[in-house]
Protein backbone atom coordinates (compact mmCIF):
# COMPACT_ATOMS: atom_id res chain seq x y z
CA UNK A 1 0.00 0.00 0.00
CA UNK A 2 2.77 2.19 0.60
CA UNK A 3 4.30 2.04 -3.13
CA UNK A 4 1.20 2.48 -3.95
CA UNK A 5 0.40 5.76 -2.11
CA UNK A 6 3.76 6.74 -3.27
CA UNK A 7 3.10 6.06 -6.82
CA UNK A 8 -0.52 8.11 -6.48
CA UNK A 9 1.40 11.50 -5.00
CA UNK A 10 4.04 10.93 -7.95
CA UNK A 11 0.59 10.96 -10.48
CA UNK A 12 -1.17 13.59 -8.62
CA UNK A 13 1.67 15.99 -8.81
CA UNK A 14 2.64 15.44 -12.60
CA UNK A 15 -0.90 16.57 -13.11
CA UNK A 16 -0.98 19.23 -10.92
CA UNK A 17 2.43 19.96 -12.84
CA UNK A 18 1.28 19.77 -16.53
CA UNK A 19 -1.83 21.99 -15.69
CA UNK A 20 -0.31 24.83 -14.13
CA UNK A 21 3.60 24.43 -14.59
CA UNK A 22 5.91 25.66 -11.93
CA UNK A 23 6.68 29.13 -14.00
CA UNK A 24 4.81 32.39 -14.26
CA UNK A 25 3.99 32.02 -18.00
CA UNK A 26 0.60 30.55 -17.10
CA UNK A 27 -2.55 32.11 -16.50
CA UNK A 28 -3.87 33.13 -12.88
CA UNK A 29 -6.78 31.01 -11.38
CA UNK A 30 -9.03 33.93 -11.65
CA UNK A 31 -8.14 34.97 -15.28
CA UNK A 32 -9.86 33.25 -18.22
CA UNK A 33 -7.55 32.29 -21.22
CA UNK A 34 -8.76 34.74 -24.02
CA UNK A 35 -9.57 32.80 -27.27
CA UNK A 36 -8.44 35.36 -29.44
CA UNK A 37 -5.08 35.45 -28.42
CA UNK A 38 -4.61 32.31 -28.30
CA UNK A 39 -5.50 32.28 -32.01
CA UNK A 40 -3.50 35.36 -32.69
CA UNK A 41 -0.17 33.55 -31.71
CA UNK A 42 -1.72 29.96 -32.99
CA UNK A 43 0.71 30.47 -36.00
CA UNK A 44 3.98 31.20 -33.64
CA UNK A 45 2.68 28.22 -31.54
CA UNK A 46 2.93 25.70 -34.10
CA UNK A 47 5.52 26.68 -35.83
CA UNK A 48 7.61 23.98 -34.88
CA UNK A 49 4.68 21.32 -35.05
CA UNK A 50 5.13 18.70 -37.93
CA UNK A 51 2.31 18.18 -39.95
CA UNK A 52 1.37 17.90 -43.77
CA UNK A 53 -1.97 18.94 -45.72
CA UNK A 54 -2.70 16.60 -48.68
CA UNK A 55 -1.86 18.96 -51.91
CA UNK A 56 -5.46 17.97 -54.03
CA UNK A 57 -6.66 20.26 -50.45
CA UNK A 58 -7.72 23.58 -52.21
CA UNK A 59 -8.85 25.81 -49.39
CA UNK A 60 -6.36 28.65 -48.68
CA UNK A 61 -4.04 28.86 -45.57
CA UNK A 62 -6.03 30.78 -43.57
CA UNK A 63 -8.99 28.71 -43.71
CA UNK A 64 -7.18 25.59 -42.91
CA UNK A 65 -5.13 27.46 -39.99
CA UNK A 66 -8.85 28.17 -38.78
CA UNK A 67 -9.73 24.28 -38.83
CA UNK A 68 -6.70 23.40 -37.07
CA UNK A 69 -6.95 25.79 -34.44
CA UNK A 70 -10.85 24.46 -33.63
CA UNK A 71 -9.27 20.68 -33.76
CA UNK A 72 -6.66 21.72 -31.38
CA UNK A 73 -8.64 23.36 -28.69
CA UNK A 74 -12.22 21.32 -29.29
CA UNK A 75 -13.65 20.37 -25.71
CA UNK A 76 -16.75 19.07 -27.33
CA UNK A 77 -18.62 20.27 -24.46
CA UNK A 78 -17.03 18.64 -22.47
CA UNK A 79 -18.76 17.77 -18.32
CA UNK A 80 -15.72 16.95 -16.95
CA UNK A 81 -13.69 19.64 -15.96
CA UNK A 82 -10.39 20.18 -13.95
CA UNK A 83 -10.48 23.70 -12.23
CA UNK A 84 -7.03 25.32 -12.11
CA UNK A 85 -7.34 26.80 -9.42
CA UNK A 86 -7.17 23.12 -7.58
CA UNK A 87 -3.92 22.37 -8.84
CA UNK A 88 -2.48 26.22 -7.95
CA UNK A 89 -3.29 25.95 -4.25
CA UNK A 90 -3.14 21.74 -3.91
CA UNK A 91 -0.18 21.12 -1.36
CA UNK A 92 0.21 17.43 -3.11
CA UNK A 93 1.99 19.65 -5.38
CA UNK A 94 5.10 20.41 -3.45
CA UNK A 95 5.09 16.67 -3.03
CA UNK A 96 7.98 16.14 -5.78
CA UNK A 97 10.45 18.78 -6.57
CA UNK A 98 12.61 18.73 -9.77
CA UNK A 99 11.88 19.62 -13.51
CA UNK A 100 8.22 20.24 -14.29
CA UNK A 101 8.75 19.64 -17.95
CA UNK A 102 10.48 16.07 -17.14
CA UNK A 103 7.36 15.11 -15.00
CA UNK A 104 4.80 16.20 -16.85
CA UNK A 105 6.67 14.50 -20.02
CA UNK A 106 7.97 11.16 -18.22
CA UNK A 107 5.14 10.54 -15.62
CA UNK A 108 2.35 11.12 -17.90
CA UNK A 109 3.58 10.88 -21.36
CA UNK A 110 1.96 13.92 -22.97
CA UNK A 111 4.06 15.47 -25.70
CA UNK A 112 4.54 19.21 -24.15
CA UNK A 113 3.19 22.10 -26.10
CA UNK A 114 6.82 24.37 -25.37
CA UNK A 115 5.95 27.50 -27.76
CA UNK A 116 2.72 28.17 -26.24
CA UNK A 117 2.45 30.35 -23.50
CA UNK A 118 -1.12 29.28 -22.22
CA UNK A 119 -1.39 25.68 -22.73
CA UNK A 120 1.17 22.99 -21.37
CA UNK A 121 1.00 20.09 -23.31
CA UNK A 122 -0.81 18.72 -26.81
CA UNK A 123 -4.57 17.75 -25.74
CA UNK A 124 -5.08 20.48 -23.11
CA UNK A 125 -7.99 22.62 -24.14
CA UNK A 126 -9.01 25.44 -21.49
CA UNK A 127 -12.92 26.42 -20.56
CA UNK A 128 -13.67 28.27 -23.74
CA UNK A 129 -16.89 30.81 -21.27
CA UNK A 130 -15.45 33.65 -20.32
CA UNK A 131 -18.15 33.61 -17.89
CA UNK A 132 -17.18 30.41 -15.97
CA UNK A 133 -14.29 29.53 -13.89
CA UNK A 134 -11.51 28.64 -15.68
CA UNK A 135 -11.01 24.46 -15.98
CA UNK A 136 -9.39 22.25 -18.88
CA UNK A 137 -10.30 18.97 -20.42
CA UNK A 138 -8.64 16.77 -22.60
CA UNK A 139 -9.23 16.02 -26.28
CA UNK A 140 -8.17 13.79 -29.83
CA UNK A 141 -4.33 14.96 -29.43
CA UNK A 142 -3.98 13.72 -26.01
CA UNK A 143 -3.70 10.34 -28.48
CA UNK A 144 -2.86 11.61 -31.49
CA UNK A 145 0.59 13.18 -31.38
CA UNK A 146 3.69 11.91 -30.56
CA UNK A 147 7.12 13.20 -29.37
CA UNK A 148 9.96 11.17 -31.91
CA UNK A 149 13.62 12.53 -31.44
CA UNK A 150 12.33 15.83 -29.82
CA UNK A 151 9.72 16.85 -32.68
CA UNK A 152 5.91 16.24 -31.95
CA UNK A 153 4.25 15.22 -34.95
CA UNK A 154 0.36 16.17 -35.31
CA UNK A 155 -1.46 13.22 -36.01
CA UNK A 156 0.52 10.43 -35.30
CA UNK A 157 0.07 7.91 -32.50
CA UNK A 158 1.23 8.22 -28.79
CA UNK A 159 4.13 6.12 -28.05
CA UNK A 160 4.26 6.40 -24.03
CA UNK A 161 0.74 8.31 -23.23
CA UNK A 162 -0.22 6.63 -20.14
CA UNK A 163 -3.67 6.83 -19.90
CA UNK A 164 -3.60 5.02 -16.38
CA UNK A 165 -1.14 7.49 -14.55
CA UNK A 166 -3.41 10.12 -15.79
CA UNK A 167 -6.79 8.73 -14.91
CA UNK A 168 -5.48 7.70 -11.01
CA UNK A 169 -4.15 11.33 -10.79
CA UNK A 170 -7.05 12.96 -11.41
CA UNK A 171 -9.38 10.90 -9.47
CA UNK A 172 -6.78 11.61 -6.42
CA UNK A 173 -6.79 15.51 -7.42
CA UNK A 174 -10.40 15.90 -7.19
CA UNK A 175 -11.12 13.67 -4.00
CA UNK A 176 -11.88 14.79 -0.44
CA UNK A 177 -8.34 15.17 0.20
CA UNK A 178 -7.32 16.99 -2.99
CA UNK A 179 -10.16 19.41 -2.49
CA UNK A 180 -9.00 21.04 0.90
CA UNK A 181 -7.30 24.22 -0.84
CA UNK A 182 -11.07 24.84 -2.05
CA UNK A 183 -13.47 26.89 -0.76
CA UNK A 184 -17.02 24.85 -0.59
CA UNK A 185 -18.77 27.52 -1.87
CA UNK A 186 -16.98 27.69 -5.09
CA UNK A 187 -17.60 27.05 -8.56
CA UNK A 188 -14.21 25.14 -8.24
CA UNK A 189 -15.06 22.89 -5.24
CA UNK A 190 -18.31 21.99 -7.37
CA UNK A 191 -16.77 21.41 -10.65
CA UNK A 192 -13.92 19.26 -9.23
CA UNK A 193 -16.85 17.34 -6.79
CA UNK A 194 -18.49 16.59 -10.02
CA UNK A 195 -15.35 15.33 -12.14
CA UNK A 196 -14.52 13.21 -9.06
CA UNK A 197 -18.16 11.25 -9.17
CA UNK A 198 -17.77 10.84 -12.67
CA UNK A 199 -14.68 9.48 -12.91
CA UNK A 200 -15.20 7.07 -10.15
CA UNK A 201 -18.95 6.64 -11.71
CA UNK A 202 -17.14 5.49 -14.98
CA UNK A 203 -14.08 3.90 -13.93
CA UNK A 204 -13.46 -0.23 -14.13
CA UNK A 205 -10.15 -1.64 -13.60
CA UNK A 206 -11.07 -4.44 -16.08
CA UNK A 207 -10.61 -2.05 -18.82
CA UNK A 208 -7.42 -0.41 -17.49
CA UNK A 209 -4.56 -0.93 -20.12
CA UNK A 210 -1.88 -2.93 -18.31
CA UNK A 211 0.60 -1.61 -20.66
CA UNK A 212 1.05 2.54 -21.57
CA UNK A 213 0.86 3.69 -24.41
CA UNK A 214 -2.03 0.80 -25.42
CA UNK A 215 -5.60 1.85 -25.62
CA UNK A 216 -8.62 -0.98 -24.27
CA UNK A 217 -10.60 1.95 -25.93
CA UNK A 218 -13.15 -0.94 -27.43
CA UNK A 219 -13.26 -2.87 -24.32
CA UNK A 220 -14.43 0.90 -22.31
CA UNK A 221 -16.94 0.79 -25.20
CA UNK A 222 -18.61 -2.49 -25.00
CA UNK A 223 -18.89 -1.27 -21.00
CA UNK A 224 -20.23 2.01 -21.75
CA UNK A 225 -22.86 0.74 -24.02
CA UNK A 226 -23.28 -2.36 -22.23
CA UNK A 227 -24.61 -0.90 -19.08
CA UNK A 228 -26.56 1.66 -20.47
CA UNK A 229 -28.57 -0.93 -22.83
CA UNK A 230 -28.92 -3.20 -19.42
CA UNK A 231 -30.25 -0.60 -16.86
CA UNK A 232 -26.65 0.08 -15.27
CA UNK A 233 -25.77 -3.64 -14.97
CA UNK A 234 -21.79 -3.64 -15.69
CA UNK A 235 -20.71 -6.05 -18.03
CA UNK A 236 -18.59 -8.72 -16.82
CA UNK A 237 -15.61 -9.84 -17.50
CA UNK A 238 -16.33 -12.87 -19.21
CA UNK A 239 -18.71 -10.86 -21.32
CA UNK A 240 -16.22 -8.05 -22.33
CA UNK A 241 -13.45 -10.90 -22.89
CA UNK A 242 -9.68 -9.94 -21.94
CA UNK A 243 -8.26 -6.04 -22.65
CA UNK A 244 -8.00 -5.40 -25.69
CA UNK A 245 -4.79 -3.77 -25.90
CA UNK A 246 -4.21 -1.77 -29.24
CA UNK A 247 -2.08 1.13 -30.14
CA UNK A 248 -3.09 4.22 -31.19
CA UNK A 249 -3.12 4.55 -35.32
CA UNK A 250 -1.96 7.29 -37.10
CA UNK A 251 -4.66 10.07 -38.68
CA UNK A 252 -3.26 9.84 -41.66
CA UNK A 253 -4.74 6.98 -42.44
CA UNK A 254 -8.11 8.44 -42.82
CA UNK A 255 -8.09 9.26 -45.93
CA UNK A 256 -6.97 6.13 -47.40
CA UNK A 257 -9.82 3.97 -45.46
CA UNK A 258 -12.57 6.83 -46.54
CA UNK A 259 -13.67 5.43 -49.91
CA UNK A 260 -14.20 1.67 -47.99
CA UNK A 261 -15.76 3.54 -44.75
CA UNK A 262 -14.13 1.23 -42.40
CA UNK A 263 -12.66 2.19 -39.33
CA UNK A 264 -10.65 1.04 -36.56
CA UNK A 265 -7.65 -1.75 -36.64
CA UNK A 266 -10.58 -4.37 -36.99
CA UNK A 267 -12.80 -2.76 -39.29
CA UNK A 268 -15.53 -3.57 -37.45
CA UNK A 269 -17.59 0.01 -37.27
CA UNK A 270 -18.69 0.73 -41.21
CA UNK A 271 -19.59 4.19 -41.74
CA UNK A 272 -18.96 7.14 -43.17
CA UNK A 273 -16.92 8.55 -40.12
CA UNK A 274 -14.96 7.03 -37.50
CA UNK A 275 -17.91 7.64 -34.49
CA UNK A 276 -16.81 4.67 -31.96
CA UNK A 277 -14.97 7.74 -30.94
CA UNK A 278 -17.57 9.30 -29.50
CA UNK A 279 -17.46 6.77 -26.23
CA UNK A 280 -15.00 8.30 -25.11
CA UNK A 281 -17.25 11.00 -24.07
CA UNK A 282 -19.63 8.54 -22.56
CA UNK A 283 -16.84 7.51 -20.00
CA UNK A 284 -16.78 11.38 -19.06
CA UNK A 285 -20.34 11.02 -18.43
CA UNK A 286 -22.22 12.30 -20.87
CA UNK A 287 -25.61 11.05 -21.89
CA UNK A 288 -26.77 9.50 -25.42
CA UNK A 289 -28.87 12.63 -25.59
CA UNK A 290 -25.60 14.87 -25.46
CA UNK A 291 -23.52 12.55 -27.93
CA UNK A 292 -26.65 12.90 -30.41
CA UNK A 293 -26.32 16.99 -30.23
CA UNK A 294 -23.27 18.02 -29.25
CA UNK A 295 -20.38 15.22 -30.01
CA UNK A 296 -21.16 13.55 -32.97
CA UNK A 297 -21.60 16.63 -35.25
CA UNK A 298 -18.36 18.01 -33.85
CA UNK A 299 -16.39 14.66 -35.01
CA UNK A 300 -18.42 15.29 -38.37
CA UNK A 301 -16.76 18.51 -38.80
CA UNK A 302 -13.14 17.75 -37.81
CA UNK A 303 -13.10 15.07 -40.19
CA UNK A 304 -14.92 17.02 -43.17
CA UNK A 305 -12.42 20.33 -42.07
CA UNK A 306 -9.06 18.40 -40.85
CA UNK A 307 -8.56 14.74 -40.40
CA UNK A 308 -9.84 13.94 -43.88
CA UNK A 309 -6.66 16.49 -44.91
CA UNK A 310 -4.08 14.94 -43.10
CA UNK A 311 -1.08 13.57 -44.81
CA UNK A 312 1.79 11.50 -43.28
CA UNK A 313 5.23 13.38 -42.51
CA UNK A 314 8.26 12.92 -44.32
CA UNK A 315 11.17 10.44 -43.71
CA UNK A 316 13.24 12.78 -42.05
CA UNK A 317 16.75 11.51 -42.76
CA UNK A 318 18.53 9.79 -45.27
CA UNK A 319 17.19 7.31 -47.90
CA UNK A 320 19.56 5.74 -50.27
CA UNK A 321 17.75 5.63 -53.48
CA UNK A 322 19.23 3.10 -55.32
CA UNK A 323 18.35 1.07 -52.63
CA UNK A 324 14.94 2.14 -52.33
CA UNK A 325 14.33 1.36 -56.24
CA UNK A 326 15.28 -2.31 -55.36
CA UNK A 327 13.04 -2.36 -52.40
CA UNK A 328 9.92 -1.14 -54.50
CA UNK A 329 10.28 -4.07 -57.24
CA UNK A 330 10.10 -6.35 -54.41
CA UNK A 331 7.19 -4.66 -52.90
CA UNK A 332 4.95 -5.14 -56.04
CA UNK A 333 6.86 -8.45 -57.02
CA UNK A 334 5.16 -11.95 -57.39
CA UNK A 335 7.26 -13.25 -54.95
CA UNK A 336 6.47 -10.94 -52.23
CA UNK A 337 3.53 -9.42 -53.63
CA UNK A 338 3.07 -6.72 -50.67
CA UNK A 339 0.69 -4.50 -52.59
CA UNK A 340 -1.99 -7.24 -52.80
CA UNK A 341 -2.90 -6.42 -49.36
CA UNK A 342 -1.40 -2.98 -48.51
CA UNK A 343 -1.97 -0.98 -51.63
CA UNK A 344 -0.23 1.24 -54.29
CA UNK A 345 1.47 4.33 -53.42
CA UNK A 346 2.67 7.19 -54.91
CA UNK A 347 5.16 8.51 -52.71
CA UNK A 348 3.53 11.34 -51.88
CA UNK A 349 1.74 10.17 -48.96
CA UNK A 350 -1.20 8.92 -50.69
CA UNK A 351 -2.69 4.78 -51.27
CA UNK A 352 -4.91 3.26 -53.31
CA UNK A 353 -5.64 1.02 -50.45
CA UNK A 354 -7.08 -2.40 -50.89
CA UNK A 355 -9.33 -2.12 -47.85
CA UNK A 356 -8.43 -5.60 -47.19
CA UNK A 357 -9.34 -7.56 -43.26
CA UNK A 358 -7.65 -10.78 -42.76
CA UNK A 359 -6.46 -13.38 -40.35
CA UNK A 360 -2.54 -13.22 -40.72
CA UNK A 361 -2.05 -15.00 -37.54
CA UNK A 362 -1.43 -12.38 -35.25
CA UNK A 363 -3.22 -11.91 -31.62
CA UNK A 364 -6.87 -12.15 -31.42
CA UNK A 365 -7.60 -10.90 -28.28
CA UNK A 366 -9.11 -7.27 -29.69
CA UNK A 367 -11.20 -8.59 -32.63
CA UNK A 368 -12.90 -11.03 -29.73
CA UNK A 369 -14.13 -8.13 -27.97
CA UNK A 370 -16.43 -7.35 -30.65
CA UNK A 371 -19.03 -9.95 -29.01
CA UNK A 372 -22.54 -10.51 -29.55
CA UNK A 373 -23.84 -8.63 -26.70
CA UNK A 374 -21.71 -5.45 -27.62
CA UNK A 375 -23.21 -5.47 -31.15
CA UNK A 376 -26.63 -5.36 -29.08
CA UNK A 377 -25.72 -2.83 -27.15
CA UNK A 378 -24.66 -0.58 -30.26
CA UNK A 379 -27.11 -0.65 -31.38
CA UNK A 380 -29.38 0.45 -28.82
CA UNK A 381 -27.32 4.09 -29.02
CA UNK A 382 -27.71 6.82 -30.91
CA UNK A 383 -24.20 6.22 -33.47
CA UNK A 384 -26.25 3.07 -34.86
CA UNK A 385 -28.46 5.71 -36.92
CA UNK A 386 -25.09 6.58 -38.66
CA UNK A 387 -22.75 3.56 -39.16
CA UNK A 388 -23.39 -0.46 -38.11
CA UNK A 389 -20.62 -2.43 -36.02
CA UNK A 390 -20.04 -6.00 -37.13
CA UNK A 391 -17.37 -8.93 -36.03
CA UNK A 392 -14.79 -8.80 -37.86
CA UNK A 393 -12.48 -12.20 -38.87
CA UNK A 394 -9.04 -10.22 -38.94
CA UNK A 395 -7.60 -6.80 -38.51
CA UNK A 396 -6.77 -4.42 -41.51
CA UNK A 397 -3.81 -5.03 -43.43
CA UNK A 398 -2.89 -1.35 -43.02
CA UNK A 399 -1.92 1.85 -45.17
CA UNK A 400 1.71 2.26 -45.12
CA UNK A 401 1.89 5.49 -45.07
CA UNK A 402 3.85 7.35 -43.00
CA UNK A 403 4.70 3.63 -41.96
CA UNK A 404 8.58 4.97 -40.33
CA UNK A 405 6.61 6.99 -37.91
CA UNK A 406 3.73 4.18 -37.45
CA UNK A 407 5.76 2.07 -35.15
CA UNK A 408 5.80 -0.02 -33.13
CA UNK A 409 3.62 -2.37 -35.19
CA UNK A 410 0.99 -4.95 -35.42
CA UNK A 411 -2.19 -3.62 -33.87
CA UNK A 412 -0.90 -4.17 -30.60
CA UNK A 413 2.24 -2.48 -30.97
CA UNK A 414 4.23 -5.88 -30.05
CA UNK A 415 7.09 -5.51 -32.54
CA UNK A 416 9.32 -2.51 -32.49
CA UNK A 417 10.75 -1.92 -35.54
CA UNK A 418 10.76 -3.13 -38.92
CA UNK A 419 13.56 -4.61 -39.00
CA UNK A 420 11.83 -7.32 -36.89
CA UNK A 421 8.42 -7.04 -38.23
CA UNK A 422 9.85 -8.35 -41.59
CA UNK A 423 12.48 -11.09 -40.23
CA UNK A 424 11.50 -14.22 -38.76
CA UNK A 425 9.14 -14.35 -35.56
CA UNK A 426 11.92 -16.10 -33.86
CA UNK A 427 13.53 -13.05 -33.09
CA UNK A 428 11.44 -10.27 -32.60
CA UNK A 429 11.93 -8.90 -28.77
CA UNK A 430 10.32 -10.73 -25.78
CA UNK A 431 9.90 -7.40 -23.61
CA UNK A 432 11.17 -3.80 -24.33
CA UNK A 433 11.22 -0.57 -23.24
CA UNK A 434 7.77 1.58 -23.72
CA UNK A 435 9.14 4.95 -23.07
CA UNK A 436 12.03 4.10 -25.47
CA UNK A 437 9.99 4.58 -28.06
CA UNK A 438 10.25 8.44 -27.96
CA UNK A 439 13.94 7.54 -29.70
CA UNK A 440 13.94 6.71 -32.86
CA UNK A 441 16.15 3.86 -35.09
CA UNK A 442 16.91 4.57 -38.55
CA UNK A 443 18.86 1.76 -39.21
CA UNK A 444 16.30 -0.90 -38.18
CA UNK A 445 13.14 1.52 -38.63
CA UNK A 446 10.89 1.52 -35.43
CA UNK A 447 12.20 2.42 -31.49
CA UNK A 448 14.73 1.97 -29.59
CA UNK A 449 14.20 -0.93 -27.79
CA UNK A 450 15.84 0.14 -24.60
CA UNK A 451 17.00 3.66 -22.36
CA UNK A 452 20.89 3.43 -22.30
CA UNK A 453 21.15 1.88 -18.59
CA UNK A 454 19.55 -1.27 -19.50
CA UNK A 455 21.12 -2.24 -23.26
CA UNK A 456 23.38 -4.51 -21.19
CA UNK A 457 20.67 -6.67 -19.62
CA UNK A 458 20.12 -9.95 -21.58
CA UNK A 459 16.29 -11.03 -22.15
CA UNK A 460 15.72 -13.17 -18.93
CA UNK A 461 17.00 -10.17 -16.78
CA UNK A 462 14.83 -7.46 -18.35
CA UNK A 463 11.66 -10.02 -17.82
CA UNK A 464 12.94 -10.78 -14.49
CA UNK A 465 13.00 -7.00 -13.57
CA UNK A 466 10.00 -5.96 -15.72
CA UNK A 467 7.43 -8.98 -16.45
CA UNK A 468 4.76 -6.65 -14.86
CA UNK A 469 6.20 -3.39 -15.19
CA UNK A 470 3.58 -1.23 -17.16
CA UNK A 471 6.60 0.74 -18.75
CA UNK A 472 7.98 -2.48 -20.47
CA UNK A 473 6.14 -4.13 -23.39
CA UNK A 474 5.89 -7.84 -22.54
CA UNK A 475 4.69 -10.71 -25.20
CA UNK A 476 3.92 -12.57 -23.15
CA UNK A 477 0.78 -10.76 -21.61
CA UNK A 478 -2.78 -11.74 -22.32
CA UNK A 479 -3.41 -9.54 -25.79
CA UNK A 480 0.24 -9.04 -26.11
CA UNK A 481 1.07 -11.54 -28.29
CA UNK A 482 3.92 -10.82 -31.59
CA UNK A 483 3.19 -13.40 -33.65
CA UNK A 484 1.74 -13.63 -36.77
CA UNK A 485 2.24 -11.37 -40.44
CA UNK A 486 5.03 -13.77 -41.20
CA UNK A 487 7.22 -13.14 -44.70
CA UNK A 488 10.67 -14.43 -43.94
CA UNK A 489 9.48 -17.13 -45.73
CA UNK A 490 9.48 -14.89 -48.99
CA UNK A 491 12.10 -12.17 -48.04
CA UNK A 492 14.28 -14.78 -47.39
CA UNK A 493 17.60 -12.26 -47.12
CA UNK A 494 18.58 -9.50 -45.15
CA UNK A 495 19.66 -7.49 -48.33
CA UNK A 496 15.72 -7.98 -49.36
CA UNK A 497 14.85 -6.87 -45.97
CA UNK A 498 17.26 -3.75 -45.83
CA UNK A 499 16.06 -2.70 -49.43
CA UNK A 500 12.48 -3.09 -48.44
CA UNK A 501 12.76 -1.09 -45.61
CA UNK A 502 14.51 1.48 -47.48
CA UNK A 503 11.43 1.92 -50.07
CA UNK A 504 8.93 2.09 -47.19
CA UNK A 505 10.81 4.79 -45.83
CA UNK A 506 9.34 6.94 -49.02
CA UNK A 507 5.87 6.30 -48.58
């Protein structure tokens, strides 16, 4: 219980750190963050964000700066709401000294927004009312941007987001305890009261991700749905099946799986947008009602203004292209015949995807979630007026696009780089480092696999140390499994692998 409590204060005060920050750049509890200057200095705030616009996209700069900036700071509404003026005069703060930055960054995960003076960290999106004491929520880009080598790139999936750390440190924020600095009579004490109930309203351990980084955002579905189709009656566990551990896909690929309106790494919601998404709100306690008016138009509109728009970032060092040119014959050759399932590309960050599900052997723990009585349940809510879910007998043989920043890969992230991915099962890592995965490896494509203090432990050491640790990546977990998608068969040679690797470095 004691590591434990330790552990919580640790969480608690990251938060406290990423929301307020330890210098005097941020705003005053009292002060509202003015929306207009935070759009007059959106341009000098991004500047050093990497992102790409496909080139068919006609509109001009200034209209797409506008949908960015909405994307960026959307709170669709959002009920649950962290004051800031809790985390200003909370004393868990002072619990852990040192770099706020580091915390916020390490502890949490949450690539850190450095140019702008307001807002901490990607995802943060402050109480838009002037009239209302000022609170933040989270949104999309909690998720869906990633630190690699020191540049956040919009879009792409979190490699070490810990959606755990963050969820614990919240509910301790807002408890009894956390609330002491408040006055009763506030709009703060109210608004963190009420983000306390619901998060303890809509938390299950069940569908905690064991691993960070890894989203069990289907298995918080089936339960969201689930016990609002059966009159509050939680699902159990033998109902929602084991976590379905998946990592978090690249935007990008939205525009390649538009034309087949199939979405998620199963496929299994068929629609014209992506609304599964829209859950996520239910676990902040939102009714059906309030997805119907509020939420789902607002996912509409980001996809119709941004996500639709979105193409993957360049390679950003060198590709030998003499080598590349060898790797792209094999790619569309009869003997490997890679294109048969993945697509044609252009090199310019667009597919002509097959739209292709299949069984390739790899773990099956996430398409079993998809179970009978979650179907049901769907389709008692409002997003089964706009799409259907249905079982699905494999996962998508993805886009590769922007593939060099998609790793680590499978659906589970369970392989690193790949240079394993494509080399025979045999070898691909028992256990590595999560948070690694904020350093890149251009000569094997993917993450490093471990921080520098541990390259010298052999395999049975690092499980030893970190079988359970939810920093480490371990195969062996339930859903974990990095089997499957196996070509060594064909690619036979590492100068194969090394010049295929090279050409999907260009896509």
């Amino acid at each position: 219980m004691k590591n434990y409590k330790g552990f919580a204060v640790l969480f608690a005060s990251a938060v406290s750190a990423l929301f307020v920050g330890l210098d005097l750049l941020r705003p005053a509890a009292s002060e509202a963050i003015d929306c207009e200057e935070l759009l007059r200095t959106f341009s000098a705030d991004t500047a050093n964000l990497v992102y790409r616009w496909s080139p068919e996209d006609m509109r001009s700069e200034e209209e797409r700066r506008l949908a960015l900036f909405d994307f960026m700071y959307e709170t669709y509404g959002s009920s649950t709401w962290l004051p800031q003026s809790l985390f200003e005069r909370n004393r868990v703060t002072q619990a852990v000294t040192g770099n706020t930055d580091e915390i916020v960054r390490n502890t949490i995960g949450m690539a850190l927004w450095s140019e702008n003076r307001a807002v901490k960290a990607y995802g943060m999106a402050p109480q838009p009312d002037p009239g209302k004491t000022l609170g933040w929520t989270v949104n999309c880009l909690v998720c869906h941007s990633a630190e690699i080598d020191g540049v956040v790139y919009l879009g792409a999936g979190s490699k070490v987001f810990d959606e755990k750390a963050i969820t614990d440190a919240l509910m301790m924020l807002t408890s009894r305890t956390g609330r002491l600095g408040l006055s009763r009579r506030s709009l703060d004490y109210e608004m963190a009261v009420s983000t306390n109930e619901i998060m303890h309203r809509q938390h299950l351990d069940v569908i905690a991700p064991p691993t960070r980084a890894r989203s069990t955002a289907f298995a918080a579905s089936h339960v969201e749905l689930g016990w609002r189709a059966h009159n509050g009656a939680v699902p159990g566990d033998e109902e929602v099946g084991a976590r379905d551990i998946a990592k978090i896909p690249p935007l990008w690929h939205t525009a390649a799986k538009l034309p087949f309106g199939r979405w998620y790494l199963d496929g299994s919601f068929r629609g014209q947008y992506a609304l599964m998404s829209t859950t996520m709100e239910l676990k902040k306690g939102r009714s059906f009602d309030e997805i119907e008016r509020y939420v789902l138009p607002r996912i509409k509109k980001q996809f119709d203004d941004v996500v639709q728009h979105l193409r993957p970032p360049r390679y950003p060092h060198f590709i030998d292209r003499a080598l590349a040119a060898q790797g792209k014959k094999l790619f569309y050759s009869a003997q490997l015949g890679c294109h048969t399932c993945h697509g044609t590309y252009d090199e310019n960050g667009n597919v002509e995807w097959t739209g292709v599900h299949v069984d390739v052997g790899t773990d099956r723990v996430r398409l079993e979630v998809v179970t009978k009585r979650f179907m049901d349940a769907f389709q008692e809510s409002p997003i089964a007026d706009h799409g259907n879910l249905q079982k699905s007998e494999g996962y998508a043989a993805p886009p590769l696009t922007g593939v060099w920043a998609n790793f680590p890969y499978l659906h589970n992230g369970s392989v690193p780089t790949l240079h394993h991915l494509l080399g025979s099962e045999a070898e691909r890592p028992k256990i590595f480092s999560v948070v690694a995965a904020r350093r890149f490896d251009p000569e094997r494509v993917g993450q490093q696999l471990y921080p520098t203090q541990f390259i010298h432990l052999g395999k049975a050491e690092l499980l030893r140390k970190f079988r359970d640790d939810r920093n480490w990546f371990n195969a062996d977990r339930a859903g974990h499994g990095n089997q499957g998608h196996a070509v060594w068969s064909r690619i036979k040679t590492d100068e194969n692998r090394r010049a295929l690797i090279e050409y999907l470095k260009t896509l």
